[in-house]
C-alpha atoms as a PDB file:
ATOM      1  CA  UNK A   1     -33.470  62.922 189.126  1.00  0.00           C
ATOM      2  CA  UNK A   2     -32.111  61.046 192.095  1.00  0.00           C
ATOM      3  CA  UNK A   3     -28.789  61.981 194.507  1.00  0.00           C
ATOM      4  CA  UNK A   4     -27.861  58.467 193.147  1.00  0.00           C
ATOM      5  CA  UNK A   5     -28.818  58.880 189.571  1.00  0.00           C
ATOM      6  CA  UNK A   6     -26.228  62.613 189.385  1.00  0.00           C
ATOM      7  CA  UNK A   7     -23.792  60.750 191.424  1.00  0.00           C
ATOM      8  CA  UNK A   8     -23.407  57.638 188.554  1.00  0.00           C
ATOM      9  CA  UNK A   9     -23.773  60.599 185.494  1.00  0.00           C
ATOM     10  CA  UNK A  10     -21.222  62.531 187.475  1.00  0.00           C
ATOM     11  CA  UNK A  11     -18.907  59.820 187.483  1.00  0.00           C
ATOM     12  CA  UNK A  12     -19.740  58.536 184.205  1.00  0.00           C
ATOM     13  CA  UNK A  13     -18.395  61.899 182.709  1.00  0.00           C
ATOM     14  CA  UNK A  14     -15.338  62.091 184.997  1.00  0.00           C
ATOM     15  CA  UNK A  15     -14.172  58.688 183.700  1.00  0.00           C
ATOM     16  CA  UNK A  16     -14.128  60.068 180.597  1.00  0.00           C
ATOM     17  CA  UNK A  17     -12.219  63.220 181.453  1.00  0.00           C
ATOM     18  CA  UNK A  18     -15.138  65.620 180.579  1.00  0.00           C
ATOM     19  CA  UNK A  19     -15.910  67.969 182.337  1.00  0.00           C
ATOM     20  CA  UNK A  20     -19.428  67.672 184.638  1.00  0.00           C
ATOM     21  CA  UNK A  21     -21.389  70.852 183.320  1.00  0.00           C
ATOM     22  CA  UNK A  22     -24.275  70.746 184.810  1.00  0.00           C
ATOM     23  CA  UNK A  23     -25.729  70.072 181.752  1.00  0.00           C
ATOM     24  CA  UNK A  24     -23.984  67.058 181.156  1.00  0.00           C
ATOM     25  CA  UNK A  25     -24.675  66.309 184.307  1.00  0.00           C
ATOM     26  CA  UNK A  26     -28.605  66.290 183.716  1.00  0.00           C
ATOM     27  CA  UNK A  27     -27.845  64.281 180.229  1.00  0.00           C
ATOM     28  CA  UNK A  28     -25.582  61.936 182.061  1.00  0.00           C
ATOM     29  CA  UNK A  29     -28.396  61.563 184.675  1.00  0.00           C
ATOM     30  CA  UNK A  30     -30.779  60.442 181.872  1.00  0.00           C
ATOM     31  CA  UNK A  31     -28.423  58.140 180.264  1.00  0.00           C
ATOM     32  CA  UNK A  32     -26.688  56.012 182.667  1.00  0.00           C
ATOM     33  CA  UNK A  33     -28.211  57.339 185.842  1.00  0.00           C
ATOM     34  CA  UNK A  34     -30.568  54.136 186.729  1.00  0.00           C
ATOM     35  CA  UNK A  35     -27.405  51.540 185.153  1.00  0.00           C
ATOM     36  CA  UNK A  36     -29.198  50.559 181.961  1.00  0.00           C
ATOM     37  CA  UNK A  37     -28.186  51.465 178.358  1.00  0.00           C
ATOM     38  CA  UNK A  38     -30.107  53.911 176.150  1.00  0.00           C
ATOM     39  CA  UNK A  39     -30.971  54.092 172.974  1.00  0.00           C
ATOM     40  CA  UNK A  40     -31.690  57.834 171.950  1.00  0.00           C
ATOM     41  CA  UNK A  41     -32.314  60.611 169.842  1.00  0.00           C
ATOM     42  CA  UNK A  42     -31.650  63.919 170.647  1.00  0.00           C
ATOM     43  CA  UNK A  43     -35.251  64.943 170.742  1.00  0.00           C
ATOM     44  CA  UNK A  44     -36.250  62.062 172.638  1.00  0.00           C
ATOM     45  CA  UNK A  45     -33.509  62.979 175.303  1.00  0.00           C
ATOM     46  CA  UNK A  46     -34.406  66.576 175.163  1.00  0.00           C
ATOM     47  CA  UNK A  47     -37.815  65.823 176.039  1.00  0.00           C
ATOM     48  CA  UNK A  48     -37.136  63.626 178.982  1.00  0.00           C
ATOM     49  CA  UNK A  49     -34.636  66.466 180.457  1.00  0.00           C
ATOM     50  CA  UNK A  50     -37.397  68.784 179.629  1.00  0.00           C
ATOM     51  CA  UNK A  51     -39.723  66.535 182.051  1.00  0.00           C
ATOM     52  CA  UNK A  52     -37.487  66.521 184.575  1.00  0.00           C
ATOM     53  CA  UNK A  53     -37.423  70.292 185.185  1.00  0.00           C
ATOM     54  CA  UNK A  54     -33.969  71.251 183.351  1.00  0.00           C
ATOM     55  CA  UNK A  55     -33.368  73.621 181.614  1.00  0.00           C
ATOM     56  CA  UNK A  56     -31.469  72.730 178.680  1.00  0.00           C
ATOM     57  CA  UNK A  57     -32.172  73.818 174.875  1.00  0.00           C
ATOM     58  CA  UNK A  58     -31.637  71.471 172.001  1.00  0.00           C
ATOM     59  CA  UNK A  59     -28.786  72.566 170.707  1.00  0.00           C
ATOM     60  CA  UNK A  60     -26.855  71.561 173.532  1.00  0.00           C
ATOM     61  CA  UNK A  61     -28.254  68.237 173.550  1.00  0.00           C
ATOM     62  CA  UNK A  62     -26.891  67.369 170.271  1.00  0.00           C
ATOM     63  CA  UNK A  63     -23.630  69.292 171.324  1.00  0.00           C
ATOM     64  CA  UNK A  64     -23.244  67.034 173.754  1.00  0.00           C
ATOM     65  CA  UNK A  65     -24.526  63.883 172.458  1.00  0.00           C
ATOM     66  CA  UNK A  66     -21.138  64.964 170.084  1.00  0.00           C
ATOM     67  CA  UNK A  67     -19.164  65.503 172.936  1.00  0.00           C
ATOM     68  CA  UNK A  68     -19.973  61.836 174.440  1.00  0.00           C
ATOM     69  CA  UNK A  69     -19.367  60.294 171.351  1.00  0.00           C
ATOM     70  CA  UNK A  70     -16.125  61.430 171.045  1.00  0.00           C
ATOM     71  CA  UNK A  71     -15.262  60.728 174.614  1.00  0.00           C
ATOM     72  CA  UNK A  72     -16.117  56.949 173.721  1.00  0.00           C
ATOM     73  CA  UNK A  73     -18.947  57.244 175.809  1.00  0.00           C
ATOM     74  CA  UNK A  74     -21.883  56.619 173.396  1.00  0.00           C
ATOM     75  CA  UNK A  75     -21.842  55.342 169.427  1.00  0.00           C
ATOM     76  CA  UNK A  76     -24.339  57.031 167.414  1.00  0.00           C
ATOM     77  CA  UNK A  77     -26.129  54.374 164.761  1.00  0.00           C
ATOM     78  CA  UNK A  78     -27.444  56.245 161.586  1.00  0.00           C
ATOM     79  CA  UNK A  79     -30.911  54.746 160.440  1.00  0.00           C
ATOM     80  CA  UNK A  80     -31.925  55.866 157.127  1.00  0.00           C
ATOM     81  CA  UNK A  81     -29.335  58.148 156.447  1.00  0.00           C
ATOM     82  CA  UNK A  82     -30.400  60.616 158.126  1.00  0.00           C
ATOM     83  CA  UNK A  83     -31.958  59.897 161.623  1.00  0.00           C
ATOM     84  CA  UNK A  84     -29.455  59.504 164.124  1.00  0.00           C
ATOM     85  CA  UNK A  85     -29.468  57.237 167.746  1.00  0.00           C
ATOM     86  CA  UNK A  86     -27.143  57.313 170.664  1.00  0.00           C
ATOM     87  CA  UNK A  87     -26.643  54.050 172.430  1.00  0.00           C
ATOM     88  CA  UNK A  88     -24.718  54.057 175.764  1.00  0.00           C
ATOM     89  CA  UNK A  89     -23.393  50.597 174.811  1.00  0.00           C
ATOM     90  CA  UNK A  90     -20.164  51.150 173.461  1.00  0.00           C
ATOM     91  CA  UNK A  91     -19.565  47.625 172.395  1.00  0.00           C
ATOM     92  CA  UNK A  92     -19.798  45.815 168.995  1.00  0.00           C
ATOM     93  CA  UNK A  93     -23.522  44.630 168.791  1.00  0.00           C
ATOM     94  CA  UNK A  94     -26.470  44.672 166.110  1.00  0.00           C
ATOM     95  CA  UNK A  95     -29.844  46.793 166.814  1.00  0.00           C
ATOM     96  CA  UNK A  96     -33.264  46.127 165.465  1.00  0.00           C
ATOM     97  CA  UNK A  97     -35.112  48.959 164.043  1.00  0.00           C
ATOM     98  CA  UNK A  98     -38.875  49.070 164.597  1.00  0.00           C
ATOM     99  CA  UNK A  99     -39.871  50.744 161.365  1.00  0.00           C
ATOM    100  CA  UNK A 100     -43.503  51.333 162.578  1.00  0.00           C
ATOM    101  CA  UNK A 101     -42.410  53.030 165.866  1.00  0.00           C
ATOM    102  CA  UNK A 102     -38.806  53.985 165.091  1.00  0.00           C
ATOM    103  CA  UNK A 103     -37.623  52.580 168.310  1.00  0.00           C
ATOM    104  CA  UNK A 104     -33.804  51.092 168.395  1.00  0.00           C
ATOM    105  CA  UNK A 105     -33.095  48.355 170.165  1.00  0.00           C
ATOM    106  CA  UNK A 106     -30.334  45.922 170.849  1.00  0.00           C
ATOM    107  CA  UNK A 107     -30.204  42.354 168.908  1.00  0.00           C
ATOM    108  CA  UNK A 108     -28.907  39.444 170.405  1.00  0.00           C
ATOM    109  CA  UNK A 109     -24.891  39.728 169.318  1.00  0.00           C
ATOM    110  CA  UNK A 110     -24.850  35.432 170.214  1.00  0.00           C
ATOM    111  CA  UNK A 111     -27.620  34.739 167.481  1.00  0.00           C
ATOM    112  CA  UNK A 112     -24.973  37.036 164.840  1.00  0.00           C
ATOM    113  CA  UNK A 113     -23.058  35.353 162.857  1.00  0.00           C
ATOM    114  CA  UNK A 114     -20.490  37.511 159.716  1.00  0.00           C
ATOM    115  CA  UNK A 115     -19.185  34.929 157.707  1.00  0.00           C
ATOM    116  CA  UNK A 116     -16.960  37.252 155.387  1.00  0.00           C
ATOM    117  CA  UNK A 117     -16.392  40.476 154.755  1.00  0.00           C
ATOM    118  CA  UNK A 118     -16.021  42.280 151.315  1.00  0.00           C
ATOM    119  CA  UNK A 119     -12.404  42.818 150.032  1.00  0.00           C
ATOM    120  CA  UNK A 120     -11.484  46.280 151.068  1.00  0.00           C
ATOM    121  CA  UNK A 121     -10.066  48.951 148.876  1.00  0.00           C
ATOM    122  CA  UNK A 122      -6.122  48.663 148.789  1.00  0.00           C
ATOM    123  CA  UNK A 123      -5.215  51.622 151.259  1.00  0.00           C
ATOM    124  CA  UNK A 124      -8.034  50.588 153.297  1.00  0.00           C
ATOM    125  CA  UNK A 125      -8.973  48.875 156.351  1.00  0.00           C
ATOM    126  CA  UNK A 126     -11.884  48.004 157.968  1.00  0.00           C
ATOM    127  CA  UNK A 127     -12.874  50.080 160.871  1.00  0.00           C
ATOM    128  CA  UNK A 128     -16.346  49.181 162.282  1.00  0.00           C
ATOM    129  CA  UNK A 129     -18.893  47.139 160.994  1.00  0.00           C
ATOM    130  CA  UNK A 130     -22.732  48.325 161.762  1.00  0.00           C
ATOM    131  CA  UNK A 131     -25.457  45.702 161.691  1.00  0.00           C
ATOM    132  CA  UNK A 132     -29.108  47.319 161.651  1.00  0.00           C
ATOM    133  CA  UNK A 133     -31.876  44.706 160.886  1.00  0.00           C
ATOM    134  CA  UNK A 134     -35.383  46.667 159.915  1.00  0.00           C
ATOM    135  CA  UNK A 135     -38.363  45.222 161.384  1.00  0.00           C
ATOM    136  CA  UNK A 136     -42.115  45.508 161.072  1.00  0.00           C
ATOM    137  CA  UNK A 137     -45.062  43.950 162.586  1.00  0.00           C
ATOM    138  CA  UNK A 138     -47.388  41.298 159.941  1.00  0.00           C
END
């Protein structure tokens, strides 16, 4: 990773108030480090840090993944139920999902339009509304 790339992870963290590890340095690096958003898993980050030389195990990628999220850092998007993505785009948008190579990627949020919502439960409010559109190639 570059001087420039640790510098903008650095700060990226510091903003935040967390800490800079330098774990979450490396991630940071990864993430924001070249000024372009991210979509990604934990294994697919933990195998870029891994071929970059750092020593980091899995665990602590999804610990800190969790740790970014909550900063307001990242959002995590849940495709299928069970398979989780990290975007570095913290802003309302919609994602296609590549079935065939289960890549995430942004939509166009101009070319979305949400009529109406259901009525919520009394009690209730709405707090976030995810838009994943499935794809797959004829």
């Amino acid at each position: 990773m570059t001087s420039e790339a640790t510098h903008i992870g650095t700060d990226w963290l510091t903003q935040a108030g967390l800490r800079p590890t330098r774990q979450r340095v490396a991630l940071a690096s990864l993430l924001v480090g070249d000024g372009m958003d991210r979509h990604v898993t934990a294994e697919s980050l933990y195998a870029d840090v891994q071929t970059h030389g750092e020593s980091v195990s899995l665990a602590t990628v999804y610990n800190t993944l969790r740790a970014f999220c909550d900063a307001g850092l990242m959002q995590e998007i849940t495709v299928d139920g069970s398979k989780s993505y990290f975007d570095t785009n913290t802003h309302d948008h919609p994602h296609f999902f590549w079935e065939d190579t289960r890549v995430l990627t942004d939509a166009p949020m101009d070319q979305l339009e949400i009529i109406r919502l259901p009525d919520v439960p009394e009690g209730a409010e709405v707090s976030k509304v995810d838009v994943v559109i499935r794809l797959r190639r004829k």
